[in-house]
C-alpha atoms as a PDB file:
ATOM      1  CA  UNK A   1      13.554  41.936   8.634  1.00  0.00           C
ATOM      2  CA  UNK A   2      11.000  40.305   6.526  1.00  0.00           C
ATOM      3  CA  UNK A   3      13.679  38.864   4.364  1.00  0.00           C
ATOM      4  CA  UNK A   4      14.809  36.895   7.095  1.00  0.00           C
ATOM      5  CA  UNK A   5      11.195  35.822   8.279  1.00  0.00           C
ATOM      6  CA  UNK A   6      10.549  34.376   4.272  1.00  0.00           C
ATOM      7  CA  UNK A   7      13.691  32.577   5.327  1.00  0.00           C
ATOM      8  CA  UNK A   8      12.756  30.895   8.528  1.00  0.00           C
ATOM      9  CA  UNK A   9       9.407  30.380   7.587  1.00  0.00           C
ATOM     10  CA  UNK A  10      10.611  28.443   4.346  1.00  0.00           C
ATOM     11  CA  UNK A  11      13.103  26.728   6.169  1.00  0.00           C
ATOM     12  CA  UNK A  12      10.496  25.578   8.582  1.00  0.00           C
ATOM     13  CA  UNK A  13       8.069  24.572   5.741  1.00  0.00           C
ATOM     14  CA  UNK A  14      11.229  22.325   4.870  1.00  0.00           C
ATOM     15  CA  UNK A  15      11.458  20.601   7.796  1.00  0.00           C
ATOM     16  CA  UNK A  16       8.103  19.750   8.186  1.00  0.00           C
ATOM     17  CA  UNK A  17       7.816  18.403   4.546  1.00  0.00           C
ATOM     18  CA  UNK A  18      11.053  15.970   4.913  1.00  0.00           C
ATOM     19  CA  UNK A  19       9.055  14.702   7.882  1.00  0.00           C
ATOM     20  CA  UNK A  20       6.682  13.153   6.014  1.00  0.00           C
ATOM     21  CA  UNK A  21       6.880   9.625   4.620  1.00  0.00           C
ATOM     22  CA  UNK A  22       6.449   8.758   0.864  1.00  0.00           C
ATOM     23  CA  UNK A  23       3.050   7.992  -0.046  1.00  0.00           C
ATOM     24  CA  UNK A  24       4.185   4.702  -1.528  1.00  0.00           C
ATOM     25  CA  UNK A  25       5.083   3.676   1.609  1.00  0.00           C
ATOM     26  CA  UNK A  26       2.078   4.059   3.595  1.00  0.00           C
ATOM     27  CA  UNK A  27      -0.114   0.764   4.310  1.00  0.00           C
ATOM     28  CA  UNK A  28       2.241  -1.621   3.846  1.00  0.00           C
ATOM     29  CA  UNK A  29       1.526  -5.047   5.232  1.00  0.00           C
ATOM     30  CA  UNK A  30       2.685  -8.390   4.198  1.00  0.00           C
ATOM     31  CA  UNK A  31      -0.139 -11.448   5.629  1.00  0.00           C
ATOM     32  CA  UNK A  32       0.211 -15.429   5.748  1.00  0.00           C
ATOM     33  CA  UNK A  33      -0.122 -17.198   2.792  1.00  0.00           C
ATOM     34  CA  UNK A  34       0.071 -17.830  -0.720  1.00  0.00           C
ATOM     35  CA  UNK A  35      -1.802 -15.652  -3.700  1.00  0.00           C
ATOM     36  CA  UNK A  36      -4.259 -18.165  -5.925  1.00  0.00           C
ATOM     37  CA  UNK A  37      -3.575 -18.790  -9.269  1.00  0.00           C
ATOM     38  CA  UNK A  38      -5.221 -15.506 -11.019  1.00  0.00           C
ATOM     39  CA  UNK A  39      -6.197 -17.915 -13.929  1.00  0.00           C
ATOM     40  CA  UNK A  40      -8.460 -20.041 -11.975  1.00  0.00           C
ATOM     41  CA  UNK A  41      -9.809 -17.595  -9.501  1.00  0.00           C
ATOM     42  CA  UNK A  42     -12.697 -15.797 -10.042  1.00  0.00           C
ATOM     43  CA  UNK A  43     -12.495 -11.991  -9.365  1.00  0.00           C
ATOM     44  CA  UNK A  44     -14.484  -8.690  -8.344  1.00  0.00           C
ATOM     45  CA  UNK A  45     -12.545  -6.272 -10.746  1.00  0.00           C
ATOM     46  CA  UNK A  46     -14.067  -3.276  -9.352  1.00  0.00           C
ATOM     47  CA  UNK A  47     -12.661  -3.737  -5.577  1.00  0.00           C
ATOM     48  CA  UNK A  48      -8.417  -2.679  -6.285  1.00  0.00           C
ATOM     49  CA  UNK A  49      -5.426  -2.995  -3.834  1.00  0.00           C
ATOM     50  CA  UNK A  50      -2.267  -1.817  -3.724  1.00  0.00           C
ATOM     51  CA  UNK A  51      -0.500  -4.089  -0.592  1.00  0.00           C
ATOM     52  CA  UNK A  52      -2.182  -6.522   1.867  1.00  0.00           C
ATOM     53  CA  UNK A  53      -2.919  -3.634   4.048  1.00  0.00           C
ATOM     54  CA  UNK A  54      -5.707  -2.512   1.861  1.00  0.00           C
ATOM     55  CA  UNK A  55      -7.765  -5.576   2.412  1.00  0.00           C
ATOM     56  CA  UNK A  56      -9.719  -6.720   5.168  1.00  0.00           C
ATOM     57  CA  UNK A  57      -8.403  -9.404   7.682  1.00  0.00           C
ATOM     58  CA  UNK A  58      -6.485 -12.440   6.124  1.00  0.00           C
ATOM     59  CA  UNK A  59      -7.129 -11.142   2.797  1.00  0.00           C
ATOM     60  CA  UNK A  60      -4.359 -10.752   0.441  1.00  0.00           C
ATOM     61  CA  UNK A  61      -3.350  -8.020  -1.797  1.00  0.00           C
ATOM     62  CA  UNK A  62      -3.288 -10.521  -5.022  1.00  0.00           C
ATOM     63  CA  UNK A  63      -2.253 -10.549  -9.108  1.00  0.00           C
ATOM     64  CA  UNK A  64      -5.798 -10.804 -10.503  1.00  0.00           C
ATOM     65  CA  UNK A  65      -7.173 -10.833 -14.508  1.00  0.00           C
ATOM     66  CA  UNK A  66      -7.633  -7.086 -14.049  1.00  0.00           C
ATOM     67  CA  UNK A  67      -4.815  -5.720 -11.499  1.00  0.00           C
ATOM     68  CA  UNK A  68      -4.833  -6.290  -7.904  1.00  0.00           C
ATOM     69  CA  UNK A  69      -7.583  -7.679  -5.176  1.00  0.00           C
ATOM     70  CA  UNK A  70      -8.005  -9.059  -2.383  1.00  0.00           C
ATOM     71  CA  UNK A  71      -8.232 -12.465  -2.260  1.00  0.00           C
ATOM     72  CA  UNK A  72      -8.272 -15.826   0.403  1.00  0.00           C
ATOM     73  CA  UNK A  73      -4.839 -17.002   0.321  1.00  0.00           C
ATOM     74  CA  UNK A  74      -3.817 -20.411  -0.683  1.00  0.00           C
ATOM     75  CA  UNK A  75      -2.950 -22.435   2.850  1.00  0.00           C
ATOM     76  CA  UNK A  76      -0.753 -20.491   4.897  1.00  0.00           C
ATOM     77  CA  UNK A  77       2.802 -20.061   3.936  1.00  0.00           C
ATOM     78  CA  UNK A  78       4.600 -16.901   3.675  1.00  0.00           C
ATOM     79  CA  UNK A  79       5.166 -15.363   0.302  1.00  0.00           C
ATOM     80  CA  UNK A  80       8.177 -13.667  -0.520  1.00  0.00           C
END
């Protein structure tokens, strides 16, 4: 009998882990506009992002001198 409960139990555990979604998944958003030129735009380096979700309203998740951050967008047409 408790052979069988290891089973269902780990079978269960299974289940619920398949559920879940990838972590690099999670938070991703794609906002209006174009990313600045990271050579002419000045940068906090200590503020990261991973995807526009991470920054705060029309911010975009940019290429910057040292990684990613958020950053106005350049006008208003969608990136790719």
């Amino acid at each position: 009998m408790p052979k069988a409960r290891s089973v269902l139990v780990l079978a269960g555990l299974l289940a619920l882990w398949a559920e879940l979604p990838p972590a690099s998944t999670q938070n991703v958003t794609t906002k209006a506009g174009v990313c600045p030129d990271p050579a002419t735009e000045a940068v906090n380096c200590t503020v990261g992002c991973q995807s526009d979700g991470d920054c705060e309203s029309t911010l975009k998740c940019c290429p910057a001198a040292c990684g990613k951050a958020c950053q106005k967008p350049d006008g208003n047409a969608p990136s790719c």
